[in-house]
Protein backbone atom coordinates (compact mmCIF):
# COMPACT_ATOMS: atom_id res chain seq x y z
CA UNK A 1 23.92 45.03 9.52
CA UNK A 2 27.45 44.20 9.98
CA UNK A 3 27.23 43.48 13.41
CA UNK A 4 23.87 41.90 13.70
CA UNK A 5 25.25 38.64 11.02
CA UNK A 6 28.17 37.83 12.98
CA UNK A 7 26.33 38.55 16.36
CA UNK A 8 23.56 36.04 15.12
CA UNK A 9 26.04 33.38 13.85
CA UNK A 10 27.84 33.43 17.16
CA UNK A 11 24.83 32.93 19.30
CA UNK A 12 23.52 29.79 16.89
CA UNK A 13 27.20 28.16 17.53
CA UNK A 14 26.90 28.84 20.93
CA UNK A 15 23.69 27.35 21.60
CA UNK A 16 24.65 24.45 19.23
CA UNK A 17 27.41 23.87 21.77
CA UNK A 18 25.32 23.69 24.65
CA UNK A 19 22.71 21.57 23.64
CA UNK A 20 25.57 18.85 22.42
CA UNK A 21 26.47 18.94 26.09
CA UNK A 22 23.14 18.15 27.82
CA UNK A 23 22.36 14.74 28.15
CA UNK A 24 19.93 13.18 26.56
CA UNK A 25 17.02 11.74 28.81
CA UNK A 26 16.88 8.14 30.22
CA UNK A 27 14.20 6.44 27.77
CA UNK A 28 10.67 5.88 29.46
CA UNK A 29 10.26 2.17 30.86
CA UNK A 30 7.95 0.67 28.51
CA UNK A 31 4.35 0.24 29.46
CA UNK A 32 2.85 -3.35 30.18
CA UNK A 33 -0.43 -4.24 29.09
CA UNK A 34 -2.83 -5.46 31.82
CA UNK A 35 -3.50 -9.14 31.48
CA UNK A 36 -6.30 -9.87 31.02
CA UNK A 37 -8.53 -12.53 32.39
CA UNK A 38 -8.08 -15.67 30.67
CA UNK A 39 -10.72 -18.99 31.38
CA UNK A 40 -8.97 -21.61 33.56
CA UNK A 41 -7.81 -24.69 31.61
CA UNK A 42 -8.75 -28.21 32.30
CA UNK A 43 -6.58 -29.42 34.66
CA UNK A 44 -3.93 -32.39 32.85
CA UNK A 45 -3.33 -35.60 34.27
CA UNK A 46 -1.24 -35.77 37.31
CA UNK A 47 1.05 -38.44 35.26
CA UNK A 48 2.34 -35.31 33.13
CA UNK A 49 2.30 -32.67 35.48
CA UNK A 50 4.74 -34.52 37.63
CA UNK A 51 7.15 -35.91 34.67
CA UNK A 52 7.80 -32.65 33.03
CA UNK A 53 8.03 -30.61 36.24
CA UNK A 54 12.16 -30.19 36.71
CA UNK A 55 12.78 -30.20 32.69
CA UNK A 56 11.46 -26.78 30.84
CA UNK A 57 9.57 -27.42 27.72
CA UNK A 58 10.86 -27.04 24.47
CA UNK A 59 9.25 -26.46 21.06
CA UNK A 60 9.45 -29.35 18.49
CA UNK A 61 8.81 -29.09 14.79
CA UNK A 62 7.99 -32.38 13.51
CA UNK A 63 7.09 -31.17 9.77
CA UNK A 64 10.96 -31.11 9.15
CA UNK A 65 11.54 -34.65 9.11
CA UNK A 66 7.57 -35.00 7.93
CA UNK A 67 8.37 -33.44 4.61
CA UNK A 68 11.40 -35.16 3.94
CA UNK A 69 9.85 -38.72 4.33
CA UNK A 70 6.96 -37.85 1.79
CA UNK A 71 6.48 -37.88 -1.82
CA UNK A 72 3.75 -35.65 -4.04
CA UNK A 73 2.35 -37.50 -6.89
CA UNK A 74 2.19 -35.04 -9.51
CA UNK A 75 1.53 -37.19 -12.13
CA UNK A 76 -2.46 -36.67 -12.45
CA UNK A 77 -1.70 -32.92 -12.92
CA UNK A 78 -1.80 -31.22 -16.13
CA UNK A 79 -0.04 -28.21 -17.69
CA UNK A 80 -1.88 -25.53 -17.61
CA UNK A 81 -2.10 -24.01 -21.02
CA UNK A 82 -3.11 -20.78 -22.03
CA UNK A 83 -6.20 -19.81 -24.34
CA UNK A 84 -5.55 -17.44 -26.86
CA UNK A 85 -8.16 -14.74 -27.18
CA UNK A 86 -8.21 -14.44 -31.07
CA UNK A 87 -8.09 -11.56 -33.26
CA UNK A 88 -9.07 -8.09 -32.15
CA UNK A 89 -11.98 -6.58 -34.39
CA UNK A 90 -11.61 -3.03 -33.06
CA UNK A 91 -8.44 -0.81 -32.95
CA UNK A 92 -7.66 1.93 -29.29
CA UNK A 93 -8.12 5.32 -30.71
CA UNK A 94 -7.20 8.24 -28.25
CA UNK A 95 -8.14 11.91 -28.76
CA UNK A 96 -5.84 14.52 -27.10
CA UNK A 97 -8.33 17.72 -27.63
CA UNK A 98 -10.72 19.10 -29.89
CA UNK A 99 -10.53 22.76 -31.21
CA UNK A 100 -13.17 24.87 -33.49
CA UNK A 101 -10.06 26.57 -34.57
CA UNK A 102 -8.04 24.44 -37.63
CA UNK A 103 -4.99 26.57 -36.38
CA UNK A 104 -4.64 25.78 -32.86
CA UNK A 105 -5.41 21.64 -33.64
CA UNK A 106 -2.82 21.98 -36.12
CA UNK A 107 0.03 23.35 -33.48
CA UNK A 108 -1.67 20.95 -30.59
CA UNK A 109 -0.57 18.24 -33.34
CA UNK A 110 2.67 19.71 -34.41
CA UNK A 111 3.48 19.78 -30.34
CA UNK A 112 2.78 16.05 -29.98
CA UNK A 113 4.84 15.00 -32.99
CA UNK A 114 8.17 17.17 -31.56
CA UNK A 115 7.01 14.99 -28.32
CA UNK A 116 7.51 12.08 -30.28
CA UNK A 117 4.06 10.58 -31.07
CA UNK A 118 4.23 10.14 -35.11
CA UNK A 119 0.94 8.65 -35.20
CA UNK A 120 -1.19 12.05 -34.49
CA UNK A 121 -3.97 12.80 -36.92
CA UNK A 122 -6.41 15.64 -37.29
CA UNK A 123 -10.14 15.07 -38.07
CA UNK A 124 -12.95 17.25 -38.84
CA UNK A 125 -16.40 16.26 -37.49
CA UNK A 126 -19.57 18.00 -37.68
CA UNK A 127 -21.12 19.33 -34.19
CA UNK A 128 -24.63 20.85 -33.60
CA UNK A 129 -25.58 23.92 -35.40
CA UNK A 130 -23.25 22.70 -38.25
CA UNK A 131 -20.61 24.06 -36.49
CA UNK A 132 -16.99 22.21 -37.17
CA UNK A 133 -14.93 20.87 -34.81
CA UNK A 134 -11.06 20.07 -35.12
CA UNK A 135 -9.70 16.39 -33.38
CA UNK A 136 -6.32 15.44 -32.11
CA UNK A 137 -6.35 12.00 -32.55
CA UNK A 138 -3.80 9.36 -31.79
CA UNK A 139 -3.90 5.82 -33.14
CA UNK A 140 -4.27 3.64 -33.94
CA UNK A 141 -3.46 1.15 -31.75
CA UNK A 142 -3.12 -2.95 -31.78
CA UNK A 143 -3.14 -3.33 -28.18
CA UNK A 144 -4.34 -1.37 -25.13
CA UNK A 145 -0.70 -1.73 -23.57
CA UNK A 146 0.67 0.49 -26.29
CA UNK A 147 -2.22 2.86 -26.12
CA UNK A 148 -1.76 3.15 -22.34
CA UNK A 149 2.40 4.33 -23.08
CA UNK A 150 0.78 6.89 -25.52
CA UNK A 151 -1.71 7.73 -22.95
CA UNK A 152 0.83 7.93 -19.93
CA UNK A 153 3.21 10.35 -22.32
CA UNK A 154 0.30 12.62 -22.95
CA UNK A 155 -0.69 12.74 -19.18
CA UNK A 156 3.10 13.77 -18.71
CA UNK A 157 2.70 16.53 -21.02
CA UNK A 158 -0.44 17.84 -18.86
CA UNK A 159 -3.26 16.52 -21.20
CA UNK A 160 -6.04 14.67 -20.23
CA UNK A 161 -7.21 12.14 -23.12
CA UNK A 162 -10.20 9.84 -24.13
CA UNK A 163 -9.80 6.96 -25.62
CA UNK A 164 -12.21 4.88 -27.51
CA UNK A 165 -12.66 1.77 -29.97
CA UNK A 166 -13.17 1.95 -33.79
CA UNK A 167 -13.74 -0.90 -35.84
CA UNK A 168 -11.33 -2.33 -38.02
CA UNK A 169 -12.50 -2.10 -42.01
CA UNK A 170 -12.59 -5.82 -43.09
């Protein structure tokens, strides 16, 4: 073992060394697309063909001095002006998970408040057969932004939510 390491490192250095002295290849010449077949152009009045023969063309931008000479009216224009929605009848409500256990919602919501989200409730709801059922709920929430920050925390933590809408008591 001994010998095999150091004769294994020597032959990597070696061959290291001799491909840093090999050339590298000439790059390939680069292809050129066929042209292809393009319809003949009307044929320009001799007039311009023989003005512009000796002198090579040259691209002119006119919109330069175009723009400076000219004036917007902006004057018919109005400011655009927002319209507010109004007032929210329904709070975002987001459940984390739902356990027929008391115990295990309890340390579901005891893991989310150590995670930071203080607003974590548990609620008992009545399934079929009359058999309970346990609800991590978060919320609630004014706006959707702040229910998707609670949402993105909880997907960090590896839980998948639903959220929903409740009514707010008037």
């Amino acid at each position: 073992m001994w010998l095999l390491v150091p004769a294994i490192l020597i032959a990597f250095i070696y061959a290291l060394t001799q491909l840093n002295q090999v050339a590298p290849k000439a790059a390939p010449a680069p292809v050129e697309k066929p042209k292809v077949a393009q319809k003949p152009k009307p044929a320009a009045p001799k007039k311009v063909e023989e003005t512009t023969k000796g002198v090579p063309k040259k691209d002119t931008f006119e919109f330069y001095q175009i723009l400076q000479n000219s004036e917007v009216d902006t004057s018919h224009v109005d400011a655009y002006q927002s319209t507010p929605r109004g007032e929210q009848d329904f709070y975002y409500m987001l459940q984390a998970a739902s356990f027929r256990n008391p115990e295990d919602a309890d340390r579901m919501r005891a893991k989310l408040i150590l995670s930071g989200m203080v607003e974590t409730n548990i609620r008992k709801t009545i399934g079929q057969g009359d058999q309970p059922w346990y609800r991590v709920v978060l919320g609630p929430y004014e706006s959707r932004s702040k229910m998707n920050r609670a949402e993105d925390k909880l997907v960090s933590m590896d839980i998948s939510s639903y959220s929903y809408k409740v009514k707010k008591d008037q």
